[in-house]
C-alpha atoms as a PDB file:
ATOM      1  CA  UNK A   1      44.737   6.349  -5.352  1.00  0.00           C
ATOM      2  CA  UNK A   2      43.139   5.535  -8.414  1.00  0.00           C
ATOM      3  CA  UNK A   3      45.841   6.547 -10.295  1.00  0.00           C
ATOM      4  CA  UNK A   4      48.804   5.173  -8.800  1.00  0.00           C
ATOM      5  CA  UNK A   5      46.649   1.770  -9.194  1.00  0.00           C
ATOM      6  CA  UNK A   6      47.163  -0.644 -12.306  1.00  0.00           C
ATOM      7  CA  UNK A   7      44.251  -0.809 -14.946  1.00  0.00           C
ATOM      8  CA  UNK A   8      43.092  -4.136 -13.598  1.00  0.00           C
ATOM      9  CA  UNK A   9      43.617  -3.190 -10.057  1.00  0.00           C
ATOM     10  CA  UNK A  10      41.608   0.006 -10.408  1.00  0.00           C
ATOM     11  CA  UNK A  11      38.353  -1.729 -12.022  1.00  0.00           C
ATOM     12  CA  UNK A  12      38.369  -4.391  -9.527  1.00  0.00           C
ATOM     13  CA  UNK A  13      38.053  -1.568  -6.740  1.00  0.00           C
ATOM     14  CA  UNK A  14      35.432   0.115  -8.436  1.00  0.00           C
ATOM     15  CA  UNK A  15      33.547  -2.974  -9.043  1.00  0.00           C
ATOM     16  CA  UNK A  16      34.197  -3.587  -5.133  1.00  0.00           C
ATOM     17  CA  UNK A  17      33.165  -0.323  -3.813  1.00  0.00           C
ATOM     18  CA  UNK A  18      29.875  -0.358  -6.168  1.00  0.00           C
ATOM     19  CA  UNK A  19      29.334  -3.844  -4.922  1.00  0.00           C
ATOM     20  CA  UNK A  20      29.108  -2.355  -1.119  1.00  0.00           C
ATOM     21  CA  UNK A  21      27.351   0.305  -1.878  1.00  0.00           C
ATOM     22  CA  UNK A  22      24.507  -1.533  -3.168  1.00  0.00           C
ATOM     23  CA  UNK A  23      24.601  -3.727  -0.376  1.00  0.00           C
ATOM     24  CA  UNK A  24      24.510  -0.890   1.883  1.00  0.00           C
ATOM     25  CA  UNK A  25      21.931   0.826  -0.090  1.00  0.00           C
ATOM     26  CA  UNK A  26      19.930  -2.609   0.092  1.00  0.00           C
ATOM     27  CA  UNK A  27      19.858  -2.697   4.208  1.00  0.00           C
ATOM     28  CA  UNK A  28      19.133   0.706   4.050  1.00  0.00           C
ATOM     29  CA  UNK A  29      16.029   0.655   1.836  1.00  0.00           C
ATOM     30  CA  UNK A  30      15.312  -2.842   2.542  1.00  0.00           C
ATOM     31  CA  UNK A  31      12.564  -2.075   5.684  1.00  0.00           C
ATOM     32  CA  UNK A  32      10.494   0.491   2.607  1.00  0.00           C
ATOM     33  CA  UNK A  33      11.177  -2.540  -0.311  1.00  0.00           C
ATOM     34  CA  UNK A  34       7.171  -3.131   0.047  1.00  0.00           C
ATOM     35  CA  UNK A  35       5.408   0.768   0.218  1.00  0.00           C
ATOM     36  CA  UNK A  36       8.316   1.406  -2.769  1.00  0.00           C
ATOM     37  CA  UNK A  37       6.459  -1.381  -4.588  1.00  0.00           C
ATOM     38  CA  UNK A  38       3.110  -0.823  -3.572  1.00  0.00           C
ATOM     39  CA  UNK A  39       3.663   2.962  -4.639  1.00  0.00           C
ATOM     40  CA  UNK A  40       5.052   1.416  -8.169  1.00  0.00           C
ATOM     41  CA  UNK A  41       1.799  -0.499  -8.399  1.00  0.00           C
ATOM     42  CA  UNK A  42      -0.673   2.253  -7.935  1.00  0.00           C
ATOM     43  CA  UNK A  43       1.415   4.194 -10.056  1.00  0.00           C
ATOM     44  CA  UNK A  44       0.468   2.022 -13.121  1.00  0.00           C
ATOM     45  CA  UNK A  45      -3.517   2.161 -11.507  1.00  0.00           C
ATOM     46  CA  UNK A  46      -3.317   5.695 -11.171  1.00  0.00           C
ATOM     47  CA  UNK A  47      -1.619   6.788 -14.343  1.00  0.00           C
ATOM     48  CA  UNK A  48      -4.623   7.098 -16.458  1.00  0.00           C
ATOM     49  CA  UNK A  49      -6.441   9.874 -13.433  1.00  0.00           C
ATOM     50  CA  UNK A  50      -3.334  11.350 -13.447  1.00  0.00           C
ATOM     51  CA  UNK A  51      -2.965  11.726 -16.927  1.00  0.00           C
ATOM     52  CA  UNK A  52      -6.910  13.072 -17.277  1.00  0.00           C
ATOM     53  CA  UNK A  53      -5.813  15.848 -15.032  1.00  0.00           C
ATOM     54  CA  UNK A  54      -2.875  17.083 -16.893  1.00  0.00           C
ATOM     55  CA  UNK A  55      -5.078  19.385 -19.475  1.00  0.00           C
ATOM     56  CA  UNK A  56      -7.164  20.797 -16.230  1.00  0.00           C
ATOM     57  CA  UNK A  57      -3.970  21.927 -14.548  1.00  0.00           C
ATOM     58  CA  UNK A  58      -2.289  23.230 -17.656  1.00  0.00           C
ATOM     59  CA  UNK A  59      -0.260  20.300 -18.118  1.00  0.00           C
ATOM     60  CA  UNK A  60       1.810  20.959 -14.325  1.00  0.00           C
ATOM     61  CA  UNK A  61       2.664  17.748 -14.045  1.00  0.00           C
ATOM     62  CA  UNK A  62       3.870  18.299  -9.976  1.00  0.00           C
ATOM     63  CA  UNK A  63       0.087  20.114  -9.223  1.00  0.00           C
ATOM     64  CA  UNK A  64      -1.272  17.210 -10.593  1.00  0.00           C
ATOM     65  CA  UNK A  65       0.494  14.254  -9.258  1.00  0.00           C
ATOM     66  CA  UNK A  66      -0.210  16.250  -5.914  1.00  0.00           C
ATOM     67  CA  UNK A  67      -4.188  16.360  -6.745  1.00  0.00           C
ATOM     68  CA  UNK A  68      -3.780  12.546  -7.122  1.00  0.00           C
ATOM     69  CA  UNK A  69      -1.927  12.296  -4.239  1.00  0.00           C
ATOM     70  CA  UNK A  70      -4.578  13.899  -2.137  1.00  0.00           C
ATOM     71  CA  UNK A  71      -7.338  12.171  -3.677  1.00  0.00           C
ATOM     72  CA  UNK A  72      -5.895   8.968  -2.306  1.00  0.00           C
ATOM     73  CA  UNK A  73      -5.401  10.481   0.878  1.00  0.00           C
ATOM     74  CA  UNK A  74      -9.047  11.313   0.774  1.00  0.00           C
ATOM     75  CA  UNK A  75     -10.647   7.906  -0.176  1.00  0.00           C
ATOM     76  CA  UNK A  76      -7.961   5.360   0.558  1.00  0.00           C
ATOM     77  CA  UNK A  77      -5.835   6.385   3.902  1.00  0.00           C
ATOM     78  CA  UNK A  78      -8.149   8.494   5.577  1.00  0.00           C
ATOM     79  CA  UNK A  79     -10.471   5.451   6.117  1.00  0.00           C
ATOM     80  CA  UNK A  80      -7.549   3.282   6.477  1.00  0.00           C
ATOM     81  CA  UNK A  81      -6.836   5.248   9.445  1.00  0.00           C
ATOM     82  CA  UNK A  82     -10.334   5.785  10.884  1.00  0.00           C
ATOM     83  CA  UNK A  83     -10.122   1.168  10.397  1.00  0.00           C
ATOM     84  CA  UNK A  84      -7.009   1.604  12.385  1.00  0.00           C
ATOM     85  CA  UNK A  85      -7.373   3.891  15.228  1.00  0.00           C
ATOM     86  CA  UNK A  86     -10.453   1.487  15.912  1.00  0.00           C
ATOM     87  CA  UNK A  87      -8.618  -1.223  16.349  1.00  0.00           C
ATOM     88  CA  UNK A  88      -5.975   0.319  17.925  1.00  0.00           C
ATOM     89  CA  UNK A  89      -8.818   1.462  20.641  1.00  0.00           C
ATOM     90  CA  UNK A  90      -9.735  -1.684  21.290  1.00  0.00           C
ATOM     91  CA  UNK A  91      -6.535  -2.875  21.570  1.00  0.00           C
ATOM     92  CA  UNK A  92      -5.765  -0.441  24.146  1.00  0.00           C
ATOM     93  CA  UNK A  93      -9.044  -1.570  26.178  1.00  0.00           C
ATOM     94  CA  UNK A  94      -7.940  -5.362  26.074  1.00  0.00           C
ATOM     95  CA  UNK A  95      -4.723  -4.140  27.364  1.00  0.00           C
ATOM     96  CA  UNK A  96      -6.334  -2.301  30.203  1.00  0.00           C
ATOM     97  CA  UNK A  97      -8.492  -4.769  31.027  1.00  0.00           C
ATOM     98  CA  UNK A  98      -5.869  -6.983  31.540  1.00  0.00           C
ATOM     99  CA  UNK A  99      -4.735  -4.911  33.990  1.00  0.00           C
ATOM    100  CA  UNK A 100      -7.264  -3.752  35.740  1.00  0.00           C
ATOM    101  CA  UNK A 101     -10.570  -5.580  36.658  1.00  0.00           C
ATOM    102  CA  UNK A 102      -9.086  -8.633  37.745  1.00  0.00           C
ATOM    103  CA  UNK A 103      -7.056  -8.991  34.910  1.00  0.00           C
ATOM    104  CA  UNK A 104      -7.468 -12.092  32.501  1.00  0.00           C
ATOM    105  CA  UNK A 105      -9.424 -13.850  35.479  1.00  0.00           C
ATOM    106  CA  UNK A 106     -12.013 -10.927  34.984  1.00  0.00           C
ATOM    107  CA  UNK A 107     -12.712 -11.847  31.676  1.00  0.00           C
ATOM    108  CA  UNK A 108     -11.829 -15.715  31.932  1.00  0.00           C
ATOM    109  CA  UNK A 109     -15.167 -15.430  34.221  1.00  0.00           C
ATOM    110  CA  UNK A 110     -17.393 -12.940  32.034  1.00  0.00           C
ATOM    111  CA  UNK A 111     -16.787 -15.840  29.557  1.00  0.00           C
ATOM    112  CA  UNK A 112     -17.761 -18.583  31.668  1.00  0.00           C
ATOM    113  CA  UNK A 113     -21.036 -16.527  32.902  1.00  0.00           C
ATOM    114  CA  UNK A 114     -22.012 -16.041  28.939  1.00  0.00           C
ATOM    115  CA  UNK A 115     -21.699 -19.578  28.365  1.00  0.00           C
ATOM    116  CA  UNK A 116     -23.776 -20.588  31.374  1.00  0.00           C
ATOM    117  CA  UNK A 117     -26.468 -17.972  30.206  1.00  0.00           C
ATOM    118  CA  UNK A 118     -26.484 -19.360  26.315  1.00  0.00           C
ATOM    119  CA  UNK A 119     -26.582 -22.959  28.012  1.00  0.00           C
ATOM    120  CA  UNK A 120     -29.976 -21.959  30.310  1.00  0.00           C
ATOM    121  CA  UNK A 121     -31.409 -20.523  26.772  1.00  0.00           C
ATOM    122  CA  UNK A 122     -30.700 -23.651  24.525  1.00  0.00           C
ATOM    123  CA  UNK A 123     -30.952 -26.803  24.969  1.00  0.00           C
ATOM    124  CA  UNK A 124     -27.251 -27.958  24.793  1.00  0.00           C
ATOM    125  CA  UNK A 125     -26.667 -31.461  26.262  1.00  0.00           C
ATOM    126  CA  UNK A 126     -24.184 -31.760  28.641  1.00  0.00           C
ATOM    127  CA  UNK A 127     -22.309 -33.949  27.392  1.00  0.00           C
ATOM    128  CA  UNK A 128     -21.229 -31.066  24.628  1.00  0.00           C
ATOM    129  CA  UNK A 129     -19.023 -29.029  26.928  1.00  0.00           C
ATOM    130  CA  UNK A 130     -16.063 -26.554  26.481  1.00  0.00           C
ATOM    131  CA  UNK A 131     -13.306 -25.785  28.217  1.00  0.00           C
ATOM    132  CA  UNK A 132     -13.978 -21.837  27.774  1.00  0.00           C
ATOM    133  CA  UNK A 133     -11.332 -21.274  30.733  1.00  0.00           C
ATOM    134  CA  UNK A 134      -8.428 -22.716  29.157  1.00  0.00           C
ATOM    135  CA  UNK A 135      -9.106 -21.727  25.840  1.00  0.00           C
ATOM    136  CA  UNK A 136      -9.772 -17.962  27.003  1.00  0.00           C
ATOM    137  CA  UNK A 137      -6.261 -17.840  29.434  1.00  0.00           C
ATOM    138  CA  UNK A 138      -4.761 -19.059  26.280  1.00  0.00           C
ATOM    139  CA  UNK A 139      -6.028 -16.894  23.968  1.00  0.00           C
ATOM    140  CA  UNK A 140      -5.810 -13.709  26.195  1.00  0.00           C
ATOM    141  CA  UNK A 141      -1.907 -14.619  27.407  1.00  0.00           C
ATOM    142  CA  UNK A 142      -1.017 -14.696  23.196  1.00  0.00           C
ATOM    143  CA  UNK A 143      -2.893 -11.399  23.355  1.00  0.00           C
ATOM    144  CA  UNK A 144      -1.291  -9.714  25.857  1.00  0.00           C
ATOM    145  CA  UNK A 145       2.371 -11.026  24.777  1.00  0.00           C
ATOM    146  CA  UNK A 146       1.855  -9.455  21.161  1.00  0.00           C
ATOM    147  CA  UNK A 147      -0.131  -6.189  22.258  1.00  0.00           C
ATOM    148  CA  UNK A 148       3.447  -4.588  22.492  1.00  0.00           C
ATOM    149  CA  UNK A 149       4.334  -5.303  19.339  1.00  0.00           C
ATOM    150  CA  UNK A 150       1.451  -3.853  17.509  1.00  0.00           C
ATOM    151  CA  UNK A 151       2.111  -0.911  19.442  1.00  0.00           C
ATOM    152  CA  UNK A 152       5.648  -0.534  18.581  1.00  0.00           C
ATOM    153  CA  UNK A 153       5.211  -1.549  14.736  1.00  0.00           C
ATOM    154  CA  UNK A 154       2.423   1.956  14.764  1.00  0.00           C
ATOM    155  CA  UNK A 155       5.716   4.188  13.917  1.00  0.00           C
ATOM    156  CA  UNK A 156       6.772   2.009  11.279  1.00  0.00           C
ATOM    157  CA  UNK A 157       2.960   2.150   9.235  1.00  0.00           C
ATOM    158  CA  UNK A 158       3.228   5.928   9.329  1.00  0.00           C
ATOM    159  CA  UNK A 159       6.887   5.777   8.111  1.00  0.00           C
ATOM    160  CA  UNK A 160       5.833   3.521   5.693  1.00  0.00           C
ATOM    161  CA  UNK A 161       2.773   5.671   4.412  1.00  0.00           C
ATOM    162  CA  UNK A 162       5.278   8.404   4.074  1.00  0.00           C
ATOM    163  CA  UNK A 163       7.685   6.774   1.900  1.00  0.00           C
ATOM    164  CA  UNK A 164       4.818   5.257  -0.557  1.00  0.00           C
ATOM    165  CA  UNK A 165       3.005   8.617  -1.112  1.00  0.00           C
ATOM    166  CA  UNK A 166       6.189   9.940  -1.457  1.00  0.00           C
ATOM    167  CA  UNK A 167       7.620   7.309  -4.201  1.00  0.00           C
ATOM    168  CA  UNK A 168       3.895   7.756  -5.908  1.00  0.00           C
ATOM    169  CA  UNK A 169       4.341  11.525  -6.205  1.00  0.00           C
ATOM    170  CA  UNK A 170       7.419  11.096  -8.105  1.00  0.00           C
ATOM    171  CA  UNK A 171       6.216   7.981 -10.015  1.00  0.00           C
ATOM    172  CA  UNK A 172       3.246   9.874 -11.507  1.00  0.00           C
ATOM    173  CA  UNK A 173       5.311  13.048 -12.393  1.00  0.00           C
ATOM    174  CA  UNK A 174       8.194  11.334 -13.764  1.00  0.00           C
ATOM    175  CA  UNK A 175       6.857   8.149 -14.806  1.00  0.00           C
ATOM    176  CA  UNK A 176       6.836   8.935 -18.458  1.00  0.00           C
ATOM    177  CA  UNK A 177      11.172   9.888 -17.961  1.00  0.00           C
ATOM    178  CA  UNK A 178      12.028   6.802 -16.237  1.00  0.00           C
ATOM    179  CA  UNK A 179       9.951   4.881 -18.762  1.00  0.00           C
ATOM    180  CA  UNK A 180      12.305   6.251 -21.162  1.00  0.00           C
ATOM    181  CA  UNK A 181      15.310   5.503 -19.039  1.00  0.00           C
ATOM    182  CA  UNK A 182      14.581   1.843 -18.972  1.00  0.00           C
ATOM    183  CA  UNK A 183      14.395   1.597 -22.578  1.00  0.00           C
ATOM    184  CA  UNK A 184      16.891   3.930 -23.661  1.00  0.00           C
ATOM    185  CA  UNK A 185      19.207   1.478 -21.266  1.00  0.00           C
ATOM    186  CA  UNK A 186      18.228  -2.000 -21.931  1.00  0.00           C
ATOM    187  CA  UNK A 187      19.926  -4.183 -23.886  1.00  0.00           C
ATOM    188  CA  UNK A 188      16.615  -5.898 -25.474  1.00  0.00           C
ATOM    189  CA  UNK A 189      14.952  -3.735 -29.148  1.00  0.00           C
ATOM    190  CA  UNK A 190      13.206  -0.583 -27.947  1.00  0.00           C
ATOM    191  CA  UNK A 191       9.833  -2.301 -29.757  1.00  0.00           C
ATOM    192  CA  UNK A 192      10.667  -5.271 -27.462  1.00  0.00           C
ATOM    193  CA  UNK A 193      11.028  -3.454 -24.542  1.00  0.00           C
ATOM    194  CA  UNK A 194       7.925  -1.076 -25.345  1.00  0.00           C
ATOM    195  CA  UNK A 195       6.141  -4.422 -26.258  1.00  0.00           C
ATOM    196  CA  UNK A 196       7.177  -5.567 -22.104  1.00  0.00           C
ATOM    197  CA  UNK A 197       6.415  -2.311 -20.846  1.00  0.00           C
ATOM    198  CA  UNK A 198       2.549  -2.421 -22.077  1.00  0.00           C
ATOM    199  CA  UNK A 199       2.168  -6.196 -21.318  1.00  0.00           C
ATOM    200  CA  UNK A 200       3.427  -5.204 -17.307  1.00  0.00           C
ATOM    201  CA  UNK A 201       0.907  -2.063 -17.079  1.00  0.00           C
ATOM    202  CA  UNK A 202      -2.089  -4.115 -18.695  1.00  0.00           C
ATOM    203  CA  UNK A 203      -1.402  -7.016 -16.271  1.00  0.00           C
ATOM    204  CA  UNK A 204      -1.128  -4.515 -12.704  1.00  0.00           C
ATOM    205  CA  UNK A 205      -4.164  -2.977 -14.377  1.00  0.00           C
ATOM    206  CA  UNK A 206      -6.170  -6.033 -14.327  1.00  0.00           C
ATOM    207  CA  UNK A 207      -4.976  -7.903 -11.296  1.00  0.00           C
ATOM    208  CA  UNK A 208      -5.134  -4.596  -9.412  1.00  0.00           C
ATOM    209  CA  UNK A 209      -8.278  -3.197 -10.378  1.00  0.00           C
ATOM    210  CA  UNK A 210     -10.068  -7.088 -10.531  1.00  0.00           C
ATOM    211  CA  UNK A 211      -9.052  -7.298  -6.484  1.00  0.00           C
ATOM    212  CA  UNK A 212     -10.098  -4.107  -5.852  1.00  0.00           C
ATOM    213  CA  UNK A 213     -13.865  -4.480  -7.429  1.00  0.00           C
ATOM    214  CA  UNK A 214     -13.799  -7.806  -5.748  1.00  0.00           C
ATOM    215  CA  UNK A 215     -13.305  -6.115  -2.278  1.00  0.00           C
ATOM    216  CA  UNK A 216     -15.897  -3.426  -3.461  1.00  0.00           C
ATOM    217  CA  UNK A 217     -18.540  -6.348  -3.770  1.00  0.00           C
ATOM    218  CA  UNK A 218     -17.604  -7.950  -0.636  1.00  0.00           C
ATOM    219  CA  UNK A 219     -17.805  -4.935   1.616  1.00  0.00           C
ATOM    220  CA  UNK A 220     -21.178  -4.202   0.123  1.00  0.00           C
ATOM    221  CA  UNK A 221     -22.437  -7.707   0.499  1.00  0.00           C
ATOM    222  CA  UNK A 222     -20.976  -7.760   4.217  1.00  0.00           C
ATOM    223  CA  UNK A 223     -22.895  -4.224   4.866  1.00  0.00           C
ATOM    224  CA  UNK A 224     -26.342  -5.639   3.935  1.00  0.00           C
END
């Protein structure tokens, strides 16, 4: 088809089909645009472990993007998943007990029997009085209208794991190729583009690693 097509013809098709494809490509990846991203970042964070393991392992740069791999499986999703099956417990009570016992009226009046109980312990004038009824059906009808969706959007998180410790394998074995890739095909000076290159890894490094220690010092704070 090709062929039998004029020069100008033929370049506008190709430019057309490539045009589609990326579109397609976009929808299609578009749902995984933030673990491929995320996986990027801690790419850049864990480049220097990664690269501190390479002379243990005899320089097999797949064993060791694998040890890193399971070291964040270790200390980072394993907890994040012991955090989430938590909450997903609870959730699953709440449900229940909307249910069963009564339903929201069940709890609507454990509420109401707490606040009489605080108001017999302190001295709260009367005049200083909350609805806890309405604010409770409210609260508990927003609950049970979005309890489905967290349920539903539970296959998605694991799909989503999936991809980003499946982009960060590849990111940490062939980060140092695709490195090259980008500036073997930019237009800018290969110093220039070396020159962007460091100034994007320092910055992840030090936004990245600033939150983290930041969350370190708040979680200890919170535990004492």
């Amino acid at each position: 088809i090709l062929l039998a097509m004029p020069a100008h013809s033929a370049h506008y098709f190709l430019v057309a089909a490539l045009a589609l494809t990326l579109i397609f490509a976009y929808f299609i990846f578009a749902p995984f645009l933030g673990a491929v991203v995320l996986a990027l970042v801690f790419g850049v964070v864990l480049d220097p472990l990664y690269k501190s393991l390479l002379p243990l392992l005899r320089l097999r740069r797949g064993l060791a993007s694998l040890s890193v791999i399971l070291l964040v499986i270790i200390f980072l999703l394993i907890p994040l998943t012991f955090i989430g099956s938590q909450l997903f417990e609870e959730a699953a009570g709440v449900s229940s007990s909307l249910v069963t016992n009564g339903g929201k009226e069940g709890i609507v009046a454990d509420l109401q029997n707490f606040e009489h109980a605080v108001r017999t312990i302190l001295p709260i004038p009367e005049e200083y009085t909350v609805d806890v009824s309405q604010y409770a059906r409210a609260g508990l009808t927003w609950i049970a209208e979005h309890l489905g969706d967290i349920f539903s959007n539970i296959a998605k998180l694991l799909l989503g794991a999936f991809v980003f410790l499946a982009v960060l394998y590849y990111v940490l074995k062939e980060g140092a190729r695709l490195r090259a890739l980008v500036v073997a095909y930019s237009p800018l000076r290969d110093k220039d583009d070396e020159h962007i290159l460091d100034t994007l890894h320092a910055a992840v490094n030090s936004v990245v690693r600033g939150n983290l220690l930041i969350a370190v010092i708040q979680g200890i704070l919170t535990a004492l």
